[in-house]
N, C-alpha and C. Protein backbone atom coordinates (compact mmCIF):
# COMPACT_ATOMS: atom_id res chain seq x y z
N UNK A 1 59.67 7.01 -47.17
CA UNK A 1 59.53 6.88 -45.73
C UNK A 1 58.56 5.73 -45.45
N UNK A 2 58.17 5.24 -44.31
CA UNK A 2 58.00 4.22 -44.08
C UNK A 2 57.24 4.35 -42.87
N UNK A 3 56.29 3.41 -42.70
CA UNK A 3 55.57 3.55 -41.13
C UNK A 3 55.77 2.35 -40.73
N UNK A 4 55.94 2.68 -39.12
CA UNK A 4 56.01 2.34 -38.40
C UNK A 4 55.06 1.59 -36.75
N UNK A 5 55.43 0.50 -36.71
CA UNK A 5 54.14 0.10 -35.59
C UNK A 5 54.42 -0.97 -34.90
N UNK A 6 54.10 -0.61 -33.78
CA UNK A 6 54.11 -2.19 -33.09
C UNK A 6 53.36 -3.25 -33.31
N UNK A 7 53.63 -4.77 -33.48
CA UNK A 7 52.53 -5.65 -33.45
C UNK A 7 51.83 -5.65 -32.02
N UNK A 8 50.28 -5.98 -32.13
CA UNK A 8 49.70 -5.97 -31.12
C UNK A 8 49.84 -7.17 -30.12
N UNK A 9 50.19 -8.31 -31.31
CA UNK A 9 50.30 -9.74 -30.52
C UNK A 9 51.72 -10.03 -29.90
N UNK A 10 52.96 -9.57 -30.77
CA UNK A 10 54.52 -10.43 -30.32
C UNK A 10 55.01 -8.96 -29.63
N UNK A 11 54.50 -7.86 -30.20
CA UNK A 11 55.12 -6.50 -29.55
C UNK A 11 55.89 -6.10 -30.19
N UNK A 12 57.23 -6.44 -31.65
CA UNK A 12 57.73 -5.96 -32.16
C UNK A 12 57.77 -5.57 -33.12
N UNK A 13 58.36 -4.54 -33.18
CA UNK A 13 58.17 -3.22 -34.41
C UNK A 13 58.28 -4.27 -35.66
N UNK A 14 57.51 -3.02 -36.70
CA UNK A 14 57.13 -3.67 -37.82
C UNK A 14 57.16 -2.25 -38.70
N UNK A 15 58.02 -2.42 -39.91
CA UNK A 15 57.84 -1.36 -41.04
C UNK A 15 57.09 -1.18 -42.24
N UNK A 16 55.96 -0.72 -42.39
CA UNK A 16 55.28 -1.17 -43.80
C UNK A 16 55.37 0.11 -44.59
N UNK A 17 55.58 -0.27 -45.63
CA UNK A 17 55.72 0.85 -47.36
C UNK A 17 54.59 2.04 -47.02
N UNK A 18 54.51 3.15 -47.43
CA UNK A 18 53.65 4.08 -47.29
C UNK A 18 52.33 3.99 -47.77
N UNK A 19 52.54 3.17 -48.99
CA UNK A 19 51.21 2.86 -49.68
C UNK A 19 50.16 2.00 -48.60
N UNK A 20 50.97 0.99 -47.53
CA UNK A 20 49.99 0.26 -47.52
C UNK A 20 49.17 0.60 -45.88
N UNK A 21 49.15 2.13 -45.63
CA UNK A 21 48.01 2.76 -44.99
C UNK A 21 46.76 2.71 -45.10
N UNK A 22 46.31 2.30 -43.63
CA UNK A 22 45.17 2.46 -44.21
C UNK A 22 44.29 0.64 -44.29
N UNK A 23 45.08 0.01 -44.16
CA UNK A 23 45.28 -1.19 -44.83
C UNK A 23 45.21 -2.58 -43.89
N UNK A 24 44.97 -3.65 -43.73
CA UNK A 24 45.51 -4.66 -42.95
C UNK A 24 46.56 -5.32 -43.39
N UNK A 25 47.49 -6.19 -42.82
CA UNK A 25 48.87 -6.87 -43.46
C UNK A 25 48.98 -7.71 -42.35
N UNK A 26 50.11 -8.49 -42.76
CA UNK A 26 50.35 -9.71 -41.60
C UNK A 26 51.59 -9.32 -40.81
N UNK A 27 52.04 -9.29 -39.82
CA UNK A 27 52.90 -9.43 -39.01
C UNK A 27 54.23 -10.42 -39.31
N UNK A 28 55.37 -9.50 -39.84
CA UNK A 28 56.03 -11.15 -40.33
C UNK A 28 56.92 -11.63 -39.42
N UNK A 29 56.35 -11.65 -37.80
CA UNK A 29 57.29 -12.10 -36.84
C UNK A 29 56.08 -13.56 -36.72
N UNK A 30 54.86 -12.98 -36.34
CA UNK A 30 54.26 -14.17 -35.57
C UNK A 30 52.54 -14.42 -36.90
N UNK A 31 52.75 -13.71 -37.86
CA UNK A 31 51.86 -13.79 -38.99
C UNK A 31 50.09 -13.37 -38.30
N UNK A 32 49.77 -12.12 -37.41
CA UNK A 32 48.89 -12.06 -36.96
C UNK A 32 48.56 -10.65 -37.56
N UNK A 33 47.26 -10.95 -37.95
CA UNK A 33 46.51 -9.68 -38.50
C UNK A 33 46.72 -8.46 -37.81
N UNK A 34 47.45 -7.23 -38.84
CA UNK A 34 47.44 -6.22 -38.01
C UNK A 34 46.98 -5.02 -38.78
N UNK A 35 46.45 -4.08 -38.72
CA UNK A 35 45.81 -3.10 -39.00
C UNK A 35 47.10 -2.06 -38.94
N UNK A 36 47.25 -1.52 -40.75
CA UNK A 36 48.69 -0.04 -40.29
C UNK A 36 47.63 1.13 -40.66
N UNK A 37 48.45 2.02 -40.07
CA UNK A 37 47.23 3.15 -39.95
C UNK A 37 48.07 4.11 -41.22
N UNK A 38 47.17 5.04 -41.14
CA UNK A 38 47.70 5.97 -42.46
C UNK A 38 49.19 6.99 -41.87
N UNK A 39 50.08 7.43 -42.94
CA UNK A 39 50.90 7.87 -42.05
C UNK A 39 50.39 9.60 -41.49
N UNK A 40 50.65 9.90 -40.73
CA UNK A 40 50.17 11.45 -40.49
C UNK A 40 50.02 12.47 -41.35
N UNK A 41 50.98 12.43 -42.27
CA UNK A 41 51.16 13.73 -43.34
C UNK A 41 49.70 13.55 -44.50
N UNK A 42 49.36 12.17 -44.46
CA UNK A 42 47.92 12.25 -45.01
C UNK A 42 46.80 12.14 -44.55
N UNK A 43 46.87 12.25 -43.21
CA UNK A 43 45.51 11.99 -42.89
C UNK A 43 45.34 13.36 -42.96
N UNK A 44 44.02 13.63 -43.32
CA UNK A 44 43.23 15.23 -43.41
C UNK A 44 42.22 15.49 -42.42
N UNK A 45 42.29 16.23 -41.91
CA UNK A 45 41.86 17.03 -40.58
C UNK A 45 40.23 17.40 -40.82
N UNK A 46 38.87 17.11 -39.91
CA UNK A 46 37.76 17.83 -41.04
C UNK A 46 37.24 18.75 -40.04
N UNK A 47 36.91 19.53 -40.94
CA UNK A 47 36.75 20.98 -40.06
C UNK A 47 35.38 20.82 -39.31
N UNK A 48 35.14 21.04 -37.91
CA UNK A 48 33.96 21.62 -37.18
C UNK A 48 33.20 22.71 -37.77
N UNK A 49 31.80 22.52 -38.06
CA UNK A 49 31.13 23.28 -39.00
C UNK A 49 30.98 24.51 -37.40
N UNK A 50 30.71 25.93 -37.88
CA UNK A 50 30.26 26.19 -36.63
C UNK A 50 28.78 26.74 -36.70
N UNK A 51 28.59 26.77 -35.21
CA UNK A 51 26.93 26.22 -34.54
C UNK A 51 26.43 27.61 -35.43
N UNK A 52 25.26 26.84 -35.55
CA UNK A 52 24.09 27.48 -36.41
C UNK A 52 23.14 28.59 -35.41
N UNK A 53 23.61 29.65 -35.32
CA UNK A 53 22.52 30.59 -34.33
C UNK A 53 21.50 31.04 -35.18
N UNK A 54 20.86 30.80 -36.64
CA UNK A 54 19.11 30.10 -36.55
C UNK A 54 18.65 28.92 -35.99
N UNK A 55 19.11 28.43 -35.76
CA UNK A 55 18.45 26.79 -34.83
C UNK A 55 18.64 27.32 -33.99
N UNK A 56 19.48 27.99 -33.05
CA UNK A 56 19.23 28.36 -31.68
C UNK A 56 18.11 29.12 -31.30
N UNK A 57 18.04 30.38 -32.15
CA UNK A 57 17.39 31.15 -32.18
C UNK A 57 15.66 30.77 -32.34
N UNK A 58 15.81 30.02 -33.20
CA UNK A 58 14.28 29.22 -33.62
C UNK A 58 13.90 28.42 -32.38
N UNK A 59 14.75 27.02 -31.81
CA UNK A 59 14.71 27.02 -30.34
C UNK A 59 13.97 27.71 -29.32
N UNK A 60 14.78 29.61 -29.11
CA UNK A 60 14.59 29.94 -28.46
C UNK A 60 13.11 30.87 -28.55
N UNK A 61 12.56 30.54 -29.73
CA UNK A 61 11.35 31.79 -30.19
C UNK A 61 10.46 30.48 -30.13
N UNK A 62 10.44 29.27 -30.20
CA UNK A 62 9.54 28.31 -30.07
C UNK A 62 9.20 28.07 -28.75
N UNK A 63 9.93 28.15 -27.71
CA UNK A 63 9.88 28.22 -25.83
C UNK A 63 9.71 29.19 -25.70
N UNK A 64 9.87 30.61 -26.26
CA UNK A 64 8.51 31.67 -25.48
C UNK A 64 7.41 31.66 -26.17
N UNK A 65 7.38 30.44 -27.79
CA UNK A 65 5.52 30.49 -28.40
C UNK A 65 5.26 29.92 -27.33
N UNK A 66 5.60 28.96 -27.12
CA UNK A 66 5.01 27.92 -26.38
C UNK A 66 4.13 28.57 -24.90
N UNK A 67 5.19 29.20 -24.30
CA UNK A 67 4.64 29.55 -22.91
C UNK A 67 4.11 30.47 -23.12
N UNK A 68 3.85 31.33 -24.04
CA UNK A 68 2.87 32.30 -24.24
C UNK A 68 1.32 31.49 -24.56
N UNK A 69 1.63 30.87 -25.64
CA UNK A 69 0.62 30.22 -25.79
C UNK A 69 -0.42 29.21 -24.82
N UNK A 70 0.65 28.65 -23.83
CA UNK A 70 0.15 28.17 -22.79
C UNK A 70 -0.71 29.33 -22.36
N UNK A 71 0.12 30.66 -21.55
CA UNK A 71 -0.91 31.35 -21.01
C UNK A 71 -1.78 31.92 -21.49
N UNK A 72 -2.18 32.04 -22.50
CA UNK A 72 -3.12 32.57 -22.92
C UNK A 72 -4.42 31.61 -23.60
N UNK A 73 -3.78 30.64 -23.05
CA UNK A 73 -4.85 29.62 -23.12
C UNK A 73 -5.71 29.80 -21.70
N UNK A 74 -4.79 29.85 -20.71
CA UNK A 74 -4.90 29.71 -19.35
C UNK A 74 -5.96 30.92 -19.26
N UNK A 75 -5.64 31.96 -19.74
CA UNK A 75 -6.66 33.47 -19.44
C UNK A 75 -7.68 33.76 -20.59
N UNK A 76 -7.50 32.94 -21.37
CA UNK A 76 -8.62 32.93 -22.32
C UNK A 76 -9.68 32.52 -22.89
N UNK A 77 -9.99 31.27 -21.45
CA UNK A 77 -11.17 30.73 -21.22
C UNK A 77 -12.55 31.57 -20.77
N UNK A 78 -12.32 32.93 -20.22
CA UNK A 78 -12.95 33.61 -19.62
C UNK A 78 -13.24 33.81 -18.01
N UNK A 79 -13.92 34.25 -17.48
CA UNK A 79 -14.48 33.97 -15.92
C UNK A 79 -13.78 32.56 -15.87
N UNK A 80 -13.52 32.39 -14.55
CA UNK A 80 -13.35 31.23 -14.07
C UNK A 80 -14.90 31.03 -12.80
N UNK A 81 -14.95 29.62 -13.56
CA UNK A 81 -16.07 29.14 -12.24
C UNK A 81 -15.76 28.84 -11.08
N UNK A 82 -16.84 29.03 -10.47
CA UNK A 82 -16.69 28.99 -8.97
C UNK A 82 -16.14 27.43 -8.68
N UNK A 83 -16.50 26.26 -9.24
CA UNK A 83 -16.20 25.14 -8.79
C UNK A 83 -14.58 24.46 -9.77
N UNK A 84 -14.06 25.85 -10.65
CA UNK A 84 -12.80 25.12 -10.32
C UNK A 84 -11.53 24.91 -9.59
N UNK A 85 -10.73 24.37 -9.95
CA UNK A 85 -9.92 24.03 -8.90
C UNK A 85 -8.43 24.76 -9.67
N UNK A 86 -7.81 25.59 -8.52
CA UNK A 86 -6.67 26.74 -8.57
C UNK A 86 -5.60 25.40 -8.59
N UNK A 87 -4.40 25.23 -9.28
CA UNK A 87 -3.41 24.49 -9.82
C UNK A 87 -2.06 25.01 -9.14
N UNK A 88 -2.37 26.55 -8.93
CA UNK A 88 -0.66 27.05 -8.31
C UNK A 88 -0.73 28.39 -8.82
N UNK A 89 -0.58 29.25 -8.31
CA UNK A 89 -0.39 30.82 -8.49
C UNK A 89 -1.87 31.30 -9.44
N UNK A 90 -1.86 31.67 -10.73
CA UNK A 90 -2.96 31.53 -11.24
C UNK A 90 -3.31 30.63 -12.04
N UNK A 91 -2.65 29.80 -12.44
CA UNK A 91 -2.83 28.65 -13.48
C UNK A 91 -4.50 27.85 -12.71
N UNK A 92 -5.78 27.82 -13.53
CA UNK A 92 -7.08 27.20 -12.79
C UNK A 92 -7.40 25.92 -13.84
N UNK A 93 -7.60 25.14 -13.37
CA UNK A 93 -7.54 23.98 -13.80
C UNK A 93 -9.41 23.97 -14.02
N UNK A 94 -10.57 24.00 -14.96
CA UNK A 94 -11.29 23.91 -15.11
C UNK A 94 -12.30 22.59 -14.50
N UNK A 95 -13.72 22.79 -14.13
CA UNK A 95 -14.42 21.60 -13.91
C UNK A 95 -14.61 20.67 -14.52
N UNK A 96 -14.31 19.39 -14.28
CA UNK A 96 -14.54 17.92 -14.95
C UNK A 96 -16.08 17.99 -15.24
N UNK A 97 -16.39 17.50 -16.38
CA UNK A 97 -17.86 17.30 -17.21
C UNK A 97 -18.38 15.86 -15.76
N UNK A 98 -19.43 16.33 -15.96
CA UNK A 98 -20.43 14.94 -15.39
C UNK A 98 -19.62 13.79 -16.35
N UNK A 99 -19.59 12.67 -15.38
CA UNK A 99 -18.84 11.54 -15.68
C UNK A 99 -17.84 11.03 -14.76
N UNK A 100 -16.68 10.20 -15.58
CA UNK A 100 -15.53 9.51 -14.95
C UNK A 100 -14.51 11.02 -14.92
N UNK A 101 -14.19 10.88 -13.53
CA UNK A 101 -12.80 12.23 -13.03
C UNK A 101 -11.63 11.81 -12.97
N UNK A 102 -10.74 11.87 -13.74
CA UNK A 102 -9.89 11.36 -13.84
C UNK A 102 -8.81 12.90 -13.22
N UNK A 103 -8.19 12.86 -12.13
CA UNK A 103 -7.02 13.82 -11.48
C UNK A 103 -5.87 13.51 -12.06
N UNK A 104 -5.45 14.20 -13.53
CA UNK A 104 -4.56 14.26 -14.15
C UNK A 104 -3.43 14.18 -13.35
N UNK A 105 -3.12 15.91 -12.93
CA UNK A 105 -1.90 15.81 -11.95
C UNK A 105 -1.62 14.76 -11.28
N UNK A 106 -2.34 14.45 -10.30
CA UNK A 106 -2.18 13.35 -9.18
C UNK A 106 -1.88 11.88 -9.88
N UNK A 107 -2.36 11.29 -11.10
CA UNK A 107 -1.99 10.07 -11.64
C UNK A 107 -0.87 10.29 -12.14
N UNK A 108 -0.28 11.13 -12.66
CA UNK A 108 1.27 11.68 -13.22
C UNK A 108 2.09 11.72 -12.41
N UNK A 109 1.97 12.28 -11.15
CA UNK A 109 2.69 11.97 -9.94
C UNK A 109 2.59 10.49 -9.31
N UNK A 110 1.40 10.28 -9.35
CA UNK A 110 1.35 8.40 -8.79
C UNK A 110 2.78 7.57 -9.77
N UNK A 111 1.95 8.18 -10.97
CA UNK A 111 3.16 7.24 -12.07
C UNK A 111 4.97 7.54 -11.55
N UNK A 112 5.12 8.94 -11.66
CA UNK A 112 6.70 8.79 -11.15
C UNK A 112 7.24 8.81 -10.20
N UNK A 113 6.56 8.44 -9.43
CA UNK A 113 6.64 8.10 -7.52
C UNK A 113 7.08 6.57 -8.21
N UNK A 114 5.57 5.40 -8.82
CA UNK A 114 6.21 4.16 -9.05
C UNK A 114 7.20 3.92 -9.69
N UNK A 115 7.53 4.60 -10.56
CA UNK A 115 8.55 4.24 -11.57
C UNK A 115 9.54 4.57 -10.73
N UNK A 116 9.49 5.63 -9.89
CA UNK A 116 11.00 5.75 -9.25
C UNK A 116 11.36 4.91 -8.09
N UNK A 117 10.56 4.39 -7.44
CA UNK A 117 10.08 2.98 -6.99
C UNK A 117 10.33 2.10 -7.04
N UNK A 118 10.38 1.57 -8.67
CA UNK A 118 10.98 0.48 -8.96
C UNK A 118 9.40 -0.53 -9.16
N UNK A 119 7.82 0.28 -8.86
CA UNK A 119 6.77 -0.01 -8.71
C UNK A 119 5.97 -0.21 -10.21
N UNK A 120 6.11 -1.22 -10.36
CA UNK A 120 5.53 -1.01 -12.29
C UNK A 120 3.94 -1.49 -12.61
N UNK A 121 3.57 -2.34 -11.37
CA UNK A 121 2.28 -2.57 -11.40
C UNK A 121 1.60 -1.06 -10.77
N UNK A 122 2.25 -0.34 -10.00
CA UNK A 122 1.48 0.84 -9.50
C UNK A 122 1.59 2.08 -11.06
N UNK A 123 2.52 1.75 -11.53
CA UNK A 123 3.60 2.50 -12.72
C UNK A 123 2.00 2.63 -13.89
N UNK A 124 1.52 1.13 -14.03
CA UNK A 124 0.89 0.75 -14.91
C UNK A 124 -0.38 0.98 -14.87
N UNK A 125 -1.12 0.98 -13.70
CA UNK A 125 -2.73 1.18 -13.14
C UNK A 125 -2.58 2.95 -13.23
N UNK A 126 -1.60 3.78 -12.81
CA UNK A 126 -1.61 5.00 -13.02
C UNK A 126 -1.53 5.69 -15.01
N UNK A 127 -1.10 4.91 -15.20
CA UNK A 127 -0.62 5.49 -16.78
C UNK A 127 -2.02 4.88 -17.64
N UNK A 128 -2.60 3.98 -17.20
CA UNK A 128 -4.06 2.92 -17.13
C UNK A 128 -5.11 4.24 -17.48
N UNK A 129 -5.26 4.59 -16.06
CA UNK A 129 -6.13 5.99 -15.43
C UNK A 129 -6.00 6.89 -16.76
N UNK A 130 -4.36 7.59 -16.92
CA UNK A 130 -3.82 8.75 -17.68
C UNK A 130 -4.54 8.26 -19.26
N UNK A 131 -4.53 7.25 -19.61
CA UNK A 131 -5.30 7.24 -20.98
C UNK A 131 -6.71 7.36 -21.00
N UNK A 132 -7.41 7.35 -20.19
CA UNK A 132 -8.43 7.40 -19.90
C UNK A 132 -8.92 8.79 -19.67
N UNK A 133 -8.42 9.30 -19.57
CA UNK A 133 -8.25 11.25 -19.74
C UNK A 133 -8.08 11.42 -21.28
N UNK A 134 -7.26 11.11 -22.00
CA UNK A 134 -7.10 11.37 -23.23
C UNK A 134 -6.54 12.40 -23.75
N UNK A 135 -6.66 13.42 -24.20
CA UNK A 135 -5.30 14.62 -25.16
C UNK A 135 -5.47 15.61 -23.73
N UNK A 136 -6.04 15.22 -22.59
CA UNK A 136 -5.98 16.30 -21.67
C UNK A 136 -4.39 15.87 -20.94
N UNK A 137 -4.79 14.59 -20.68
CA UNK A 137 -3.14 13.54 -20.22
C UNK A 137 -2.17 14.18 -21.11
N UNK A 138 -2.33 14.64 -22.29
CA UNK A 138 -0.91 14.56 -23.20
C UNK A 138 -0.71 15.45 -23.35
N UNK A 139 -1.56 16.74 -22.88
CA UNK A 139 -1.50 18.43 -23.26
C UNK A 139 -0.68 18.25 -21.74
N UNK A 140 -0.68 17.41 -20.70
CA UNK A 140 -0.29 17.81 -19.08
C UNK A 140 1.12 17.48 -18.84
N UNK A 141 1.43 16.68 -19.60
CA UNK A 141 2.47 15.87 -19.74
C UNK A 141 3.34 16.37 -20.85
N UNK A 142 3.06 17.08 -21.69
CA UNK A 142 3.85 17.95 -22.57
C UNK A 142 4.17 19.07 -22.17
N UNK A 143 3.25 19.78 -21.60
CA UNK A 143 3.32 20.85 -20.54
C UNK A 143 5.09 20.68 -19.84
N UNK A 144 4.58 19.29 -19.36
CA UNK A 144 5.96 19.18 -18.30
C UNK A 144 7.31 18.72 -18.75
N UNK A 145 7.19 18.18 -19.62
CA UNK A 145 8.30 18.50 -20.25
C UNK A 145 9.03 19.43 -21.16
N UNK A 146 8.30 20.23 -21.79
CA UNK A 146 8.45 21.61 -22.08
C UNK A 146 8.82 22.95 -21.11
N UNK A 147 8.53 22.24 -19.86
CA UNK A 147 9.22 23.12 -18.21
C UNK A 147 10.83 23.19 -17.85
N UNK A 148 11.27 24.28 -18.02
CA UNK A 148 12.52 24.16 -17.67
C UNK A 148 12.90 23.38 -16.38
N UNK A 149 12.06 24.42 -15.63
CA UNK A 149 12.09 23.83 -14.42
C UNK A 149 10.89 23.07 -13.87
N UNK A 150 11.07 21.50 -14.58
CA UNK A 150 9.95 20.96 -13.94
C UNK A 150 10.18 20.63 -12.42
N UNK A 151 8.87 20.44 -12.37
CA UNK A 151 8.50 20.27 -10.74
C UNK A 151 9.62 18.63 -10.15
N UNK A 152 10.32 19.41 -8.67
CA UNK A 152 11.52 18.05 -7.87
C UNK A 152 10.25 17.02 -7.61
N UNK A 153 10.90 15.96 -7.40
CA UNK A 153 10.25 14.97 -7.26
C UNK A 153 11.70 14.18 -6.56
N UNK A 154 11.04 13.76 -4.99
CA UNK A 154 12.81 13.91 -4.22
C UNK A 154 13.27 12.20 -4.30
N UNK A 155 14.51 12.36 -5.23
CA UNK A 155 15.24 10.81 -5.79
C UNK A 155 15.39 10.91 -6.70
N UNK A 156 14.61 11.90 -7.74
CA UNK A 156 14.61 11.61 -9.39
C UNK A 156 15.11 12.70 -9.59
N UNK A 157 16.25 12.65 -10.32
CA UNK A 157 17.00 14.05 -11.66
C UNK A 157 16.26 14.14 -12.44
N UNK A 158 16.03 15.43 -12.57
CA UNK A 158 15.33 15.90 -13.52
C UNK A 158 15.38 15.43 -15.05
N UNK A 159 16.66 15.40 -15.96
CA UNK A 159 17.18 14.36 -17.08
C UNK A 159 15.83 12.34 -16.64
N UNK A 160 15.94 11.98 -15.58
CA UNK A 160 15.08 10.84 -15.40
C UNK A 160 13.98 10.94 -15.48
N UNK A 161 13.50 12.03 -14.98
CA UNK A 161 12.33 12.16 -14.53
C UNK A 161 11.86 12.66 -16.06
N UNK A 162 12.45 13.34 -16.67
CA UNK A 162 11.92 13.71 -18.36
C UNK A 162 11.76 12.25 -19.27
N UNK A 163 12.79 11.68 -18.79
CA UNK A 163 12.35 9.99 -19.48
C UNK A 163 11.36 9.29 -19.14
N UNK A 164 10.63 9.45 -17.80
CA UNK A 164 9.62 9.02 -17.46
C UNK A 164 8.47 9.55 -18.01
N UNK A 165 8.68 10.71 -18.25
CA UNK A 165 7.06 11.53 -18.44
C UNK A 165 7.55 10.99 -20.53
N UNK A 166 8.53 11.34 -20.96
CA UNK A 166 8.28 10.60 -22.39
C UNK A 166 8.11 9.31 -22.68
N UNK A 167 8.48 8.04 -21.95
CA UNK A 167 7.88 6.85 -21.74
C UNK A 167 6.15 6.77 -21.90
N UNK A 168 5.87 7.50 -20.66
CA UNK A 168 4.56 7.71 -20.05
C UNK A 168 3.96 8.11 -21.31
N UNK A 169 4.13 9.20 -22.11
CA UNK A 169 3.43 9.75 -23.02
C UNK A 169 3.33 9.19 -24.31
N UNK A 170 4.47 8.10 -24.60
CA UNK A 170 4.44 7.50 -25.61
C UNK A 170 3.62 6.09 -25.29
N UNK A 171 2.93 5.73 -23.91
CA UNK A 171 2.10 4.95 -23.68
C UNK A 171 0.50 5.48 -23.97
N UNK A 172 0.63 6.55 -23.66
CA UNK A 172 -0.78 7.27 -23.99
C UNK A 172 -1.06 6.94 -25.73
């Protein structure tokens, strides 16, 4: 048996030997390189491995360490002082040491306001600030991307807005 094919360049059929699947050959109407493919009865099919439910599972036991671990970071500082500052429901964001204050949140938001903006000098003086915080920037910013539901930010999909904060963090 024999395969069969059109040339791509003159358009007419062309028969090549079985062996030569797989293969390039010339066209012997108009002599233009043509590629014959294998005939069907040999090409072999490769099987879809199926999905691994330990990786899922591991996945899914690493996103409740995680948010456990978050909170109990959160409640295991002790008393909260009077001069810190409440973040959203109970999450308390502790007092800045005497020194430079750097408002994590608020420069993270400056940053993907510019970036979504199209603002890269504002993009840049904010992410500037965010290193200047140091593993507090990168514990805040991991935080948020580790959020299912991170916080809307109105213009940016969420999928964008995760590229921004890993940009951002790989600037830190």
């Amino acid at each position: 048996m024999s395969i069969e094919l059109h040339c791509p360049g003159c358009q007419k059929l062309i028969r090549a030997p079985d062996n030569a699947g797989g293969r390039q050959g010339k066209c012997p109407y108009c002599e233009r390189r043509v590629y014959i493919p294998m005939p069907e009865e040999d090409i072999e099919l490769f099987k879809i491995a199926e999905p691994d439910e330990t990786e899922r599972e591991m996945e899914e036991r690493l996103k409740r360490e995680s948010a456990a671990y978050a909170a109990g970071v959160a409640h295991s500082a002790g008393p909260v002082p009077e001069s810190a500052e409440r973040v959203g429901g109970d999450a308390v964001r502790p007092p800045q040491p005497p020194g430079e204050v750097v408002n994590v949140a608020g420069e993270v938001e400056a940053y993907l306001l510019a970036m979504r903006d199209s603002e890269l000098d504002k993009a840049d003086h904010a992410a500037a600030n965010l290193k200047r915080a140091g593993q507090k920037a990168k514990d805040y910013i991991e935080g948020l991307m580790l959020d299912e539901m991170p916080p809307e930010f109105e213009g940016v999909p969420p999928p964008v807005m995760k590229g921004f904060l890993k940009s951002l963090l790989g600037r830190l």
